[in-house]
Protein backbone atom coordinates (compact mmCIF):
# COMPACT_ATOMS: atom_id res chain seq x y z
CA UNK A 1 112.01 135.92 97.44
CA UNK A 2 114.69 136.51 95.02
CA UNK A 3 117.35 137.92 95.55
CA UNK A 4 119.87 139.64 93.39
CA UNK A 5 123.20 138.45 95.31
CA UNK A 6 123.17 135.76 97.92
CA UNK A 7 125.22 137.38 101.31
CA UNK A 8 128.37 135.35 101.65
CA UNK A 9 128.97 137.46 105.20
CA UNK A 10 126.89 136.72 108.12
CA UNK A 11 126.47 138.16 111.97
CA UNK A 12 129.14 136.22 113.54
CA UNK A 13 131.58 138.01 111.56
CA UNK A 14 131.23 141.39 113.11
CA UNK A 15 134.41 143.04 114.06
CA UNK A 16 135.55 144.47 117.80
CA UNK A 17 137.54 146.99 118.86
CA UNK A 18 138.61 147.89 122.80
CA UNK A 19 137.38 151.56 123.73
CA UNK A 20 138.34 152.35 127.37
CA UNK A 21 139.72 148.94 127.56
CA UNK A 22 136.53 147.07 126.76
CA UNK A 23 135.59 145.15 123.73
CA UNK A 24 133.14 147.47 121.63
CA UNK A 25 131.77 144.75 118.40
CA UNK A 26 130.44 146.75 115.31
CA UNK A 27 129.30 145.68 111.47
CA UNK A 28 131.98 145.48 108.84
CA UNK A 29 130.77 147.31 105.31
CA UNK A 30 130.28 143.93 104.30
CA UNK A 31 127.95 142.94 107.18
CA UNK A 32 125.76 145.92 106.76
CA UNK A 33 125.98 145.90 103.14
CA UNK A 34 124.60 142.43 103.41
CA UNK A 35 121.81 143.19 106.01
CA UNK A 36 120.72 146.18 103.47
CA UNK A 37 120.13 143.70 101.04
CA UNK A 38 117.75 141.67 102.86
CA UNK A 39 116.12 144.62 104.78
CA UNK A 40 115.19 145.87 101.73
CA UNK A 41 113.64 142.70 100.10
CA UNK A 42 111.95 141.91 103.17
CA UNK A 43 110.22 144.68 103.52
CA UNK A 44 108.17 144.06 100.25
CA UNK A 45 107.33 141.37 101.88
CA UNK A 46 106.69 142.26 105.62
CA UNK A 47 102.72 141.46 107.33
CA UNK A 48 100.50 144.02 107.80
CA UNK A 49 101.00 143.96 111.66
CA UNK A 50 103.66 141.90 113.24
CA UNK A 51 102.80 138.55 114.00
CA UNK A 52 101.58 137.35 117.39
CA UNK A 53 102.60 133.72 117.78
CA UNK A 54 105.24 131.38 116.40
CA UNK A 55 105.81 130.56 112.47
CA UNK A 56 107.45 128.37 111.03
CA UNK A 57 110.69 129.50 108.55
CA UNK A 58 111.57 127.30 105.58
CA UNK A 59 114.65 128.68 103.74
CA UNK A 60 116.75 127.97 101.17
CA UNK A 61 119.91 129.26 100.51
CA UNK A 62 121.10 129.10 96.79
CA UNK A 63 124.20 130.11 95.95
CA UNK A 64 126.15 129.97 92.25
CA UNK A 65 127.38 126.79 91.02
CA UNK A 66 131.08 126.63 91.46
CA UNK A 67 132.98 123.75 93.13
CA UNK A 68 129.52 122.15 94.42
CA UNK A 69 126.97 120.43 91.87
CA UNK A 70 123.34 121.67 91.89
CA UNK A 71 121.58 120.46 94.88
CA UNK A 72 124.94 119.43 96.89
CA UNK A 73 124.64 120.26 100.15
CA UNK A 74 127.17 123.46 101.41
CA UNK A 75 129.64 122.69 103.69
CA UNK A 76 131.72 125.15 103.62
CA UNK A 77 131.30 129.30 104.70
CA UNK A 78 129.23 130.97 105.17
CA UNK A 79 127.47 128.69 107.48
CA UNK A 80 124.14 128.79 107.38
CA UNK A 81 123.11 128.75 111.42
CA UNK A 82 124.62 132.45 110.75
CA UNK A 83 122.74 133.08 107.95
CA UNK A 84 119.52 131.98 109.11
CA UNK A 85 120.77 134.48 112.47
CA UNK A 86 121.20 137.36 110.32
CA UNK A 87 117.95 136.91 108.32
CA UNK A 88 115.98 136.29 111.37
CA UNK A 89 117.22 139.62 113.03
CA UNK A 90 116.55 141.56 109.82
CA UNK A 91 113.25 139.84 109.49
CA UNK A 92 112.78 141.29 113.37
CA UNK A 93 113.87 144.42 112.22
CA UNK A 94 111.03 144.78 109.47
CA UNK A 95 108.30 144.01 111.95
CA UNK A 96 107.33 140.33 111.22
């Protein structure tokens, strides 16, 4: 899948606010702007019916060449644990 921008936000940066004294979390722009994004490719993409049993998910995350060399691993944000979070909930979302 290619993708036009690479999200440099992921879930565990959603924001909270107290209503009634209790913690209420919600998506930044940036967070939903981001989960648009891959809702929308994946869903070119998405089965026919969802599937039934486990898969297996290979991803790569590729992101422009700046202070890392091509093919040097990322350590910095966004971390990609969160990533893979966010694109397994919008995958979810789609109906695989």
């Amino acid at each position: 899948m290619k993708m036009e921008k690479v999200p440099t936000v992921t879930a565990q940066e959603r924001r909270v606010r107290a209503v009634k004294g209790k913690p209420v979390f919600y998506d930044s722009p940036r967070i939903k702007s981001a989960k648009a994004l891959l809702v929308a490719h994946l869903k070119q993409h998405r089965p026919p019916k969802p599937y039934d049993s486990g898969v297996r998910l290979r991803v790569s995350w590729l992101f422009p060449k700046g202070r890392h060399k091509g093919g040097e691993y990322r350590i910095t944000k966004p971390d990609t644990d969160n990533l893979q979070k966010m694109l397994k909930d919008c995958m979810t979302l789609c109906g695989f």
